[in-house]
PDB file of N, CA and C in Angstrom:
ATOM      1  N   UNK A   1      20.221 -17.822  -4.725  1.00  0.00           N
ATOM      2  CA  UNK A   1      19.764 -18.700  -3.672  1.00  0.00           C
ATOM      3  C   UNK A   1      20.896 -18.878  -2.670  1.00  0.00           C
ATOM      4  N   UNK A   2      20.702 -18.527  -1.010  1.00  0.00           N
ATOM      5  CA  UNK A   2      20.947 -18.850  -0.320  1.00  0.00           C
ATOM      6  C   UNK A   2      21.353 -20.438   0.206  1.00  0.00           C
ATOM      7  N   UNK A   3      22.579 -20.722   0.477  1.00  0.00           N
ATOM      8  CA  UNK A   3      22.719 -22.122   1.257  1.00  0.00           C
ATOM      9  C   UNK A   3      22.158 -22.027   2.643  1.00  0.00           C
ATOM     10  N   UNK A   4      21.372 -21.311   3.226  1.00  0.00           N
ATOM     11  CA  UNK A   4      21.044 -21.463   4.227  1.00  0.00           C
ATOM     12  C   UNK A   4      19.511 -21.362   4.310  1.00  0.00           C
ATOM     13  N   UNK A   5      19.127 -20.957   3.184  1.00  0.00           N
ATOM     14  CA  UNK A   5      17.771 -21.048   2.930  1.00  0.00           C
ATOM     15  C   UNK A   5      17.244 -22.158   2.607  1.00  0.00           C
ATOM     16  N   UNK A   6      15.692 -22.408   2.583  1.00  0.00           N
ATOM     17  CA  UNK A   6      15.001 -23.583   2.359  1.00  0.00           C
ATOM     18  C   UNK A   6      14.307 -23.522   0.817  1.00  0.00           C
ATOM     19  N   UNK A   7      13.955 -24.325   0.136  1.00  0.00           N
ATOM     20  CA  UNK A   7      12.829 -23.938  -0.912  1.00  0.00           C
ATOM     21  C   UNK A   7      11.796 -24.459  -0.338  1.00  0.00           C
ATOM     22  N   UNK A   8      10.667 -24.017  -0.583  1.00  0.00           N
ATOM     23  CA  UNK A   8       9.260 -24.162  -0.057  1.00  0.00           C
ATOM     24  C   UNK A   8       8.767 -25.091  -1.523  1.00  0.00           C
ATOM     25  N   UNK A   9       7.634 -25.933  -1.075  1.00  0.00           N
ATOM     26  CA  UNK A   9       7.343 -26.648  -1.846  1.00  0.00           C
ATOM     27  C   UNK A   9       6.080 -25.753  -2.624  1.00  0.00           C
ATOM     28  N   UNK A  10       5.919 -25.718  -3.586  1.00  0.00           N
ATOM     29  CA  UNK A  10       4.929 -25.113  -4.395  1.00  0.00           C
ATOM     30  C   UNK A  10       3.379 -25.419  -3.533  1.00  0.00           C
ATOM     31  N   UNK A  11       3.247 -26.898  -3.442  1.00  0.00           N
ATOM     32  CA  UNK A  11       1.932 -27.187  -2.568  1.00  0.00           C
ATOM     33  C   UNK A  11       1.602 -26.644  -1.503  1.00  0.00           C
ATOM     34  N   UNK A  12       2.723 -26.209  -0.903  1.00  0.00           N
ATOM     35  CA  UNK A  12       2.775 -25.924   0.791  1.00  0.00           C
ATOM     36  C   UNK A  12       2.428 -24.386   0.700  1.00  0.00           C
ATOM     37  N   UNK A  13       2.850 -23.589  -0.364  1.00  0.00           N
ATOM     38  CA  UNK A  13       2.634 -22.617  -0.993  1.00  0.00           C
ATOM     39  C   UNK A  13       1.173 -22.220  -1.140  1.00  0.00           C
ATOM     40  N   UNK A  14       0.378 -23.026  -1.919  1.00  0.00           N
ATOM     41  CA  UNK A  14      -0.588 -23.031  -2.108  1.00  0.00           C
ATOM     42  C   UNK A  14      -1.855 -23.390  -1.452  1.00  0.00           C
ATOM     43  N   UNK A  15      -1.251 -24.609  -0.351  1.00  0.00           N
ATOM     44  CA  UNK A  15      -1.832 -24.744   1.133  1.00  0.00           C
ATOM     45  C   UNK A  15      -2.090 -23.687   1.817  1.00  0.00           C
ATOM     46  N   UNK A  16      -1.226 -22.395   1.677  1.00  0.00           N
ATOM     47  CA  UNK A  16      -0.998 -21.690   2.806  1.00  0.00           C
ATOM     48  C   UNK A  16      -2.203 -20.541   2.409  1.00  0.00           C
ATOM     49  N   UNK A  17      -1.698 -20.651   0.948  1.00  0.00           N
ATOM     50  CA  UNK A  17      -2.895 -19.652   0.501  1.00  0.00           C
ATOM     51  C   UNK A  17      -4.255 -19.929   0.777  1.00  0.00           C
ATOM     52  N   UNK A  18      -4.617 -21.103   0.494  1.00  0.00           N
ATOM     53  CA  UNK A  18      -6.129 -21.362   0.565  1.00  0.00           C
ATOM     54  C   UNK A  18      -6.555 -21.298   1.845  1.00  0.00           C
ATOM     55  N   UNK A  19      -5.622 -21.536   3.202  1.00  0.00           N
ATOM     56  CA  UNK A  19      -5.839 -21.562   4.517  1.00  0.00           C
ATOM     57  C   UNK A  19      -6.079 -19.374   4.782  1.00  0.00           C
ATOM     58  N   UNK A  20      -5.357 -19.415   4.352  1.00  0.00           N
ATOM     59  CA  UNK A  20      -5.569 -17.180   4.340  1.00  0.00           C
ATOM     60  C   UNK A  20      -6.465 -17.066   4.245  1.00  0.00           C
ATOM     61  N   UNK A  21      -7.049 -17.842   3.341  1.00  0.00           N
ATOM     62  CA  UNK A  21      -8.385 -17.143   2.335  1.00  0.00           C
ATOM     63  C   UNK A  21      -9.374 -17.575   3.238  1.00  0.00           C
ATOM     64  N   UNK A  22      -9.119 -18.770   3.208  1.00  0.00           N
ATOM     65  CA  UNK A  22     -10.549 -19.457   4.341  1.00  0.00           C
ATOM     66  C   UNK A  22     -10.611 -18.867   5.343  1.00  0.00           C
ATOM     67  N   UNK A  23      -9.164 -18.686   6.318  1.00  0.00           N
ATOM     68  CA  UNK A  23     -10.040 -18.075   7.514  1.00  0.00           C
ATOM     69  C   UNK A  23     -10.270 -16.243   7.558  1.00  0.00           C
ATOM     70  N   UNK A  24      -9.990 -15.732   6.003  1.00  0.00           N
ATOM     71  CA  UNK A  24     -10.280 -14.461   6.092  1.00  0.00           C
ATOM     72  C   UNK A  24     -11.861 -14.495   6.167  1.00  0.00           C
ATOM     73  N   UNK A  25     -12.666 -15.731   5.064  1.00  0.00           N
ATOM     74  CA  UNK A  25     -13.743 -15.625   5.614  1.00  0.00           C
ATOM     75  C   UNK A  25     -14.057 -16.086   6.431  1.00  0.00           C
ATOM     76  N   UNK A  26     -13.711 -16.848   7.379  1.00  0.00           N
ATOM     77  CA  UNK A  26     -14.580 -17.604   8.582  1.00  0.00           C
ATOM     78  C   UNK A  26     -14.661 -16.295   9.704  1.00  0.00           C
ATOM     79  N   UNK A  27     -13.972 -15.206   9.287  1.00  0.00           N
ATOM     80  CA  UNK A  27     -13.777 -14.584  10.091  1.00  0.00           C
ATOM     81  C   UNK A  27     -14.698 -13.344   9.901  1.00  0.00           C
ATOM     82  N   UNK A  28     -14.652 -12.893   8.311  1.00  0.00           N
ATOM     83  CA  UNK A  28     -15.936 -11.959   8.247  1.00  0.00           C
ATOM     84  C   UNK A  28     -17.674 -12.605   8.197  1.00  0.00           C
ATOM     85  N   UNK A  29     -17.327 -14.086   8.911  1.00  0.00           N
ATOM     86  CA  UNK A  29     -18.794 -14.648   9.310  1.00  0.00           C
ATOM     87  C   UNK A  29     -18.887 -14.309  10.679  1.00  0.00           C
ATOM     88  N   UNK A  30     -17.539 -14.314  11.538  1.00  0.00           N
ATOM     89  CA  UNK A  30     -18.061 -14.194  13.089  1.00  0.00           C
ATOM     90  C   UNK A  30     -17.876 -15.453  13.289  1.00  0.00           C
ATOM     91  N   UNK A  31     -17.151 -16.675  12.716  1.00  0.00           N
ATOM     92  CA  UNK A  31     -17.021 -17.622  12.971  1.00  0.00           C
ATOM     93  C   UNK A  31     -15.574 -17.702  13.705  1.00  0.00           C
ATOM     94  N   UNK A  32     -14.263 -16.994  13.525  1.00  0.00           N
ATOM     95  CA  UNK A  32     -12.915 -17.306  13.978  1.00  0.00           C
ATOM     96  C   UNK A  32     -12.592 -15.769  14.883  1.00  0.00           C
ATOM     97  N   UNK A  33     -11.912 -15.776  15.622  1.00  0.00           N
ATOM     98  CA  UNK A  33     -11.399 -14.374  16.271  1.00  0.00           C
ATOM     99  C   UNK A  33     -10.313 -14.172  15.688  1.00  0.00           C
ATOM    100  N   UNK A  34     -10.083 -12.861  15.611  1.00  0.00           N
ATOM    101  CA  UNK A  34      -9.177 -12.456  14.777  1.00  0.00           C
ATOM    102  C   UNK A  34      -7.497 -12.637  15.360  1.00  0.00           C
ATOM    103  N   UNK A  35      -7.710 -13.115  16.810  1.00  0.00           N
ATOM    104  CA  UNK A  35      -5.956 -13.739  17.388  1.00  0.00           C
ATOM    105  C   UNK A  35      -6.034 -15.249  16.527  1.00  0.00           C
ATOM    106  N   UNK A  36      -6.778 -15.677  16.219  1.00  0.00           N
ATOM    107  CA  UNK A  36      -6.685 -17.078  15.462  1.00  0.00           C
ATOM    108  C   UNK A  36      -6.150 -17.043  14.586  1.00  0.00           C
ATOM    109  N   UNK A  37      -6.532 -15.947  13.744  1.00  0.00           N
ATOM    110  CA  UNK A  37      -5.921 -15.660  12.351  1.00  0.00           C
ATOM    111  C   UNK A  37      -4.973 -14.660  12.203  1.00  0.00           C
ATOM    112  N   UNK A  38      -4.314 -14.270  13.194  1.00  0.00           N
ATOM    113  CA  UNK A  38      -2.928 -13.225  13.540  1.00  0.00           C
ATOM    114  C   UNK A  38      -2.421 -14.581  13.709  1.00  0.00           C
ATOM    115  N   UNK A  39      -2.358 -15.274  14.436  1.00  0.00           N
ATOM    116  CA  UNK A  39      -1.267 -16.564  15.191  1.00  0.00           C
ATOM    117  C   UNK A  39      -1.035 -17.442  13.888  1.00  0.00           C
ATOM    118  N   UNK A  40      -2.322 -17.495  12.998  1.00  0.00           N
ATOM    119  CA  UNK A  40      -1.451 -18.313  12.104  1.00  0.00           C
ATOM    120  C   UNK A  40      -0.924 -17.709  11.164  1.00  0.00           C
ATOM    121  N   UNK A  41      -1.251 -15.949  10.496  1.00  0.00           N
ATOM    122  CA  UNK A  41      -0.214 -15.679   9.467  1.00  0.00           C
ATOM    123  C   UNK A  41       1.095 -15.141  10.233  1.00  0.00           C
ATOM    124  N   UNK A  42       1.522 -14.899  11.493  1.00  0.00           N
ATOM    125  CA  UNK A  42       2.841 -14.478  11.878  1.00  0.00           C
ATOM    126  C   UNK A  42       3.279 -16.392  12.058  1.00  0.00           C
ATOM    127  N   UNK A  43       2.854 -17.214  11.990  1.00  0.00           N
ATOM    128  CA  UNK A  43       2.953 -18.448  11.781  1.00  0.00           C
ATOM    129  C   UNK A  43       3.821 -19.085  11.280  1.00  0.00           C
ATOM    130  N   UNK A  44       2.858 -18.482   9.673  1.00  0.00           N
ATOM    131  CA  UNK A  44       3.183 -18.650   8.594  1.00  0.00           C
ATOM    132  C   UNK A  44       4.670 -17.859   7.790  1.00  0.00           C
ATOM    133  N   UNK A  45       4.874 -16.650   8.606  1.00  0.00           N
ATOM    134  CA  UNK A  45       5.431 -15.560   8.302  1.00  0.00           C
ATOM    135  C   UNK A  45       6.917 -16.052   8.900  1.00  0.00           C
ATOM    136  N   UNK A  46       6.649 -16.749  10.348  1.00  0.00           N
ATOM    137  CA  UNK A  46       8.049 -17.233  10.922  1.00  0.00           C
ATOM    138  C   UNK A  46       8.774 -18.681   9.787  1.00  0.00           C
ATOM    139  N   UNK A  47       7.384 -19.294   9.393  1.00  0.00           N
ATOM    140  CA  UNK A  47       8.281 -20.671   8.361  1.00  0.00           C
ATOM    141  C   UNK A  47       8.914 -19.988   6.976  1.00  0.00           C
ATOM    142  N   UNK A  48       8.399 -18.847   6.656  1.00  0.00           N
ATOM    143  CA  UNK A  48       8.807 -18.083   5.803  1.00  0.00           C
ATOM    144  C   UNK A  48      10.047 -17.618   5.339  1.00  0.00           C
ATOM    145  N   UNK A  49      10.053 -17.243   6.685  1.00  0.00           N
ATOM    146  CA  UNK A  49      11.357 -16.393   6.958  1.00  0.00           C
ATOM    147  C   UNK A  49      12.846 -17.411   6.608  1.00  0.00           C
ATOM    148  N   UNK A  50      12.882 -18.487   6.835  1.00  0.00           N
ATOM    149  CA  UNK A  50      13.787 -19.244   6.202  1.00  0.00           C
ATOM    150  C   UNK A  50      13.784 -19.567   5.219  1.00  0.00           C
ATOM    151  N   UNK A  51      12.864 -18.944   3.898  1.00  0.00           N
ATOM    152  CA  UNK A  51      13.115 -19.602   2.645  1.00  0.00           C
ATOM    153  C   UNK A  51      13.150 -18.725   1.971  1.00  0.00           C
ATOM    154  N   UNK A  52      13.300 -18.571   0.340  1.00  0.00           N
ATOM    155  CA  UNK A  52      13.504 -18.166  -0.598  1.00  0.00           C
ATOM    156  C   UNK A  52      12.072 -17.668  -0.375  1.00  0.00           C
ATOM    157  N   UNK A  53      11.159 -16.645   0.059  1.00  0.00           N
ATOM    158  CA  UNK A  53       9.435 -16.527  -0.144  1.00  0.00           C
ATOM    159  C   UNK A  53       9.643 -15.212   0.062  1.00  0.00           C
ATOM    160  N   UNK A  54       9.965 -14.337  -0.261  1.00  0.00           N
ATOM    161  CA  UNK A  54      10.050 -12.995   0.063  1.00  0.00           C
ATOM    162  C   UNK A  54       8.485 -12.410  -0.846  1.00  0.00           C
ATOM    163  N   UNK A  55       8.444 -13.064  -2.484  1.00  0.00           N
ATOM    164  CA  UNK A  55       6.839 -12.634  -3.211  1.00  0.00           C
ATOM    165  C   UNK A  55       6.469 -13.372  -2.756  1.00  0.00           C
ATOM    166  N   UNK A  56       6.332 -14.101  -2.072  1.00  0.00           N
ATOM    167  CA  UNK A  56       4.922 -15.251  -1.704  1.00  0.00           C
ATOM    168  C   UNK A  56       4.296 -13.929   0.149  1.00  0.00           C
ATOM    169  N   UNK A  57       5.212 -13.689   0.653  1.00  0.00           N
ATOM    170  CA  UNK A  57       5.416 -13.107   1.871  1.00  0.00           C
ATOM    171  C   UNK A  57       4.539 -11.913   1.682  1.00  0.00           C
ATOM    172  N   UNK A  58       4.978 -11.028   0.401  1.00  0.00           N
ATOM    173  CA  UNK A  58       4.722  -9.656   0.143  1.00  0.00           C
ATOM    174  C   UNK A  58       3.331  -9.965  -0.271  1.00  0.00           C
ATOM    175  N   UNK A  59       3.191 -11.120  -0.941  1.00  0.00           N
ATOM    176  CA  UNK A  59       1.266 -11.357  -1.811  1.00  0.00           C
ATOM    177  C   UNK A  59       0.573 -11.153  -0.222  1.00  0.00           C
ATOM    178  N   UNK A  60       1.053 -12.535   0.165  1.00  0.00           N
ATOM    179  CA  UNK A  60       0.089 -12.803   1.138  1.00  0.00           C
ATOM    180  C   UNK A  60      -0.339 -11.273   2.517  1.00  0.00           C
ATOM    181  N   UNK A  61       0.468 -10.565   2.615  1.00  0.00           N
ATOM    182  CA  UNK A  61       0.435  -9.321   3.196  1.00  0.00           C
ATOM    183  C   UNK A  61      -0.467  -8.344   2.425  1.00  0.00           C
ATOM    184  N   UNK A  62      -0.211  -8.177   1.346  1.00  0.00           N
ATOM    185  CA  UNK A  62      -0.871  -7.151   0.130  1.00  0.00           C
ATOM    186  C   UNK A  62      -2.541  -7.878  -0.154  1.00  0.00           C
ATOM    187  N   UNK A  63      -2.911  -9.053  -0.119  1.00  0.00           N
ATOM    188  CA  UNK A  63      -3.941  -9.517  -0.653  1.00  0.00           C
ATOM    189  C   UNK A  63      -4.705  -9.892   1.003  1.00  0.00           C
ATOM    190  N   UNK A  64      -4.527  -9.901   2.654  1.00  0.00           N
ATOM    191  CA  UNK A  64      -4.918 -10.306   3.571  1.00  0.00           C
ATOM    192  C   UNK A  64      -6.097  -9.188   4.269  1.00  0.00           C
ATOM    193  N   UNK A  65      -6.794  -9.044   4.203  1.00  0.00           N
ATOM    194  CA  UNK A  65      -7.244  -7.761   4.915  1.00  0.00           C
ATOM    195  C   UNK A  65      -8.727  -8.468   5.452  1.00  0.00           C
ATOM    196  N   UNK A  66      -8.615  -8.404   6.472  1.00  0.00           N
ATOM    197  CA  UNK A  66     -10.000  -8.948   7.460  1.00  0.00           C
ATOM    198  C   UNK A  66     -10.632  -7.667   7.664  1.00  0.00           C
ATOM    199  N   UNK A  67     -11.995  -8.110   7.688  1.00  0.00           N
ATOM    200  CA  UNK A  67     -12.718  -7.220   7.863  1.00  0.00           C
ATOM    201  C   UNK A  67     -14.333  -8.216   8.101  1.00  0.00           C
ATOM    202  N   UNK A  68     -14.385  -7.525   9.532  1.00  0.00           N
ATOM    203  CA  UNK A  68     -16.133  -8.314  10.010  1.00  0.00           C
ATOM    204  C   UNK A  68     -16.828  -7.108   9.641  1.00  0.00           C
ATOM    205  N   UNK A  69     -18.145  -7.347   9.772  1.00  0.00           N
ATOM    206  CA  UNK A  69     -19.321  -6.589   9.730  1.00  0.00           C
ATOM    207  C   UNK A  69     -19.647  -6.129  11.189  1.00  0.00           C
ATOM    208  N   UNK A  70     -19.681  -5.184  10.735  1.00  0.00           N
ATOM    209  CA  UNK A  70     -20.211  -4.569  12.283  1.00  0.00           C
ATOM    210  C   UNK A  70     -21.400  -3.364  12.044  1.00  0.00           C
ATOM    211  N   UNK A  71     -21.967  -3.069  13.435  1.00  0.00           N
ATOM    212  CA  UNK A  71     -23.197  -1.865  13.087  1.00  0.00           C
ATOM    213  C   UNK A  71     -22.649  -0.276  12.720  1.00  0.00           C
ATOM    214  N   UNK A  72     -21.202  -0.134  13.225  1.00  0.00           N
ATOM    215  CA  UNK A  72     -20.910   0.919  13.030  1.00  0.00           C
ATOM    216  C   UNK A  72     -19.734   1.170  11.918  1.00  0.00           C
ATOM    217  N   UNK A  73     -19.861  -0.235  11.266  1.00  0.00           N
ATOM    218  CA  UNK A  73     -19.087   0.126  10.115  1.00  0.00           C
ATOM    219  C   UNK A  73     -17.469   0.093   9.995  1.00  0.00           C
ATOM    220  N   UNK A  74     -17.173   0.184  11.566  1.00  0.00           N
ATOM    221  CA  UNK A  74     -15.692  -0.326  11.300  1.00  0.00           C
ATOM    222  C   UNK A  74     -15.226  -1.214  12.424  1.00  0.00           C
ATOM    223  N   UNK A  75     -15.220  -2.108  11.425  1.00  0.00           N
ATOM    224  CA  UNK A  75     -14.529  -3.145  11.893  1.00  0.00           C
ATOM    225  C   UNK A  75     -13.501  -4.108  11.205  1.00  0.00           C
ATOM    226  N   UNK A  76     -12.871  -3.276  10.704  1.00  0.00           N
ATOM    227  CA  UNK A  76     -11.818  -4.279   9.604  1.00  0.00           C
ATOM    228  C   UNK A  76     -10.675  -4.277  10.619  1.00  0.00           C
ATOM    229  N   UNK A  77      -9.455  -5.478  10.355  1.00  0.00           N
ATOM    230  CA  UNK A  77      -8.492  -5.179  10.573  1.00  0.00           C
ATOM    231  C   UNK A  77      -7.303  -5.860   9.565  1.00  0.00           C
ATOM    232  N   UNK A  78      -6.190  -4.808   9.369  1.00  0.00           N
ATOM    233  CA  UNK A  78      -5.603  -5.243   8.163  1.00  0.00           C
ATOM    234  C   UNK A  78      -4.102  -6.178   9.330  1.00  0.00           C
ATOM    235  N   UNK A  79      -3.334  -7.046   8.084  1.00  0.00           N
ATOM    236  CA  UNK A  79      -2.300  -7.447   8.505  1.00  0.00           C
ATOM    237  C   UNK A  79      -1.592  -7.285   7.586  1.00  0.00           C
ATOM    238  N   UNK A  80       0.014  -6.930   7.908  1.00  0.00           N
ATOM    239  CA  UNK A  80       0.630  -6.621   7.326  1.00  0.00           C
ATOM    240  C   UNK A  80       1.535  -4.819   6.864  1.00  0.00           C
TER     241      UNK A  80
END
């Protein structure tokens, strides 16, 4: 551990996750645009960056992948 680093609180952790998740779906409803949900995981990615979260960083990248429905079938977009 870094002295210049932060520890992240486990909750805030887990806040962050459930907020991913939600707007991965609000988003394969057609409910959120997908700059909504870029702005908040590079967001998330900048409070990051000062702490000890390097596996929390790598999950949330590895497990994020948006994807709407569309007629021609592609319309995903990944982050990360």
């Amino acid at each position: 551990m870094f002295r210049t680093y932060i520890r992240m609180r486990k909750s805030t952790a887990i806040r962050m996750k459930r907020r991913v998740k939600y707007l991965a779906r609000q988003y394969s409803k057609g409910r959120v645009d997908g700059d909504a949900v870029l702005r908040t995981l590079r967001s998330y990615d900048g409070l990051m960056m000062h702490g000890d979260c390097h596996a929390l960083r790598k999950k949330l990248y590895r497990d994020t992948v948006l994807v709407r429905p569309s007629d021609n079938g592609r319309g995903s977009v990944e982050y990360g």
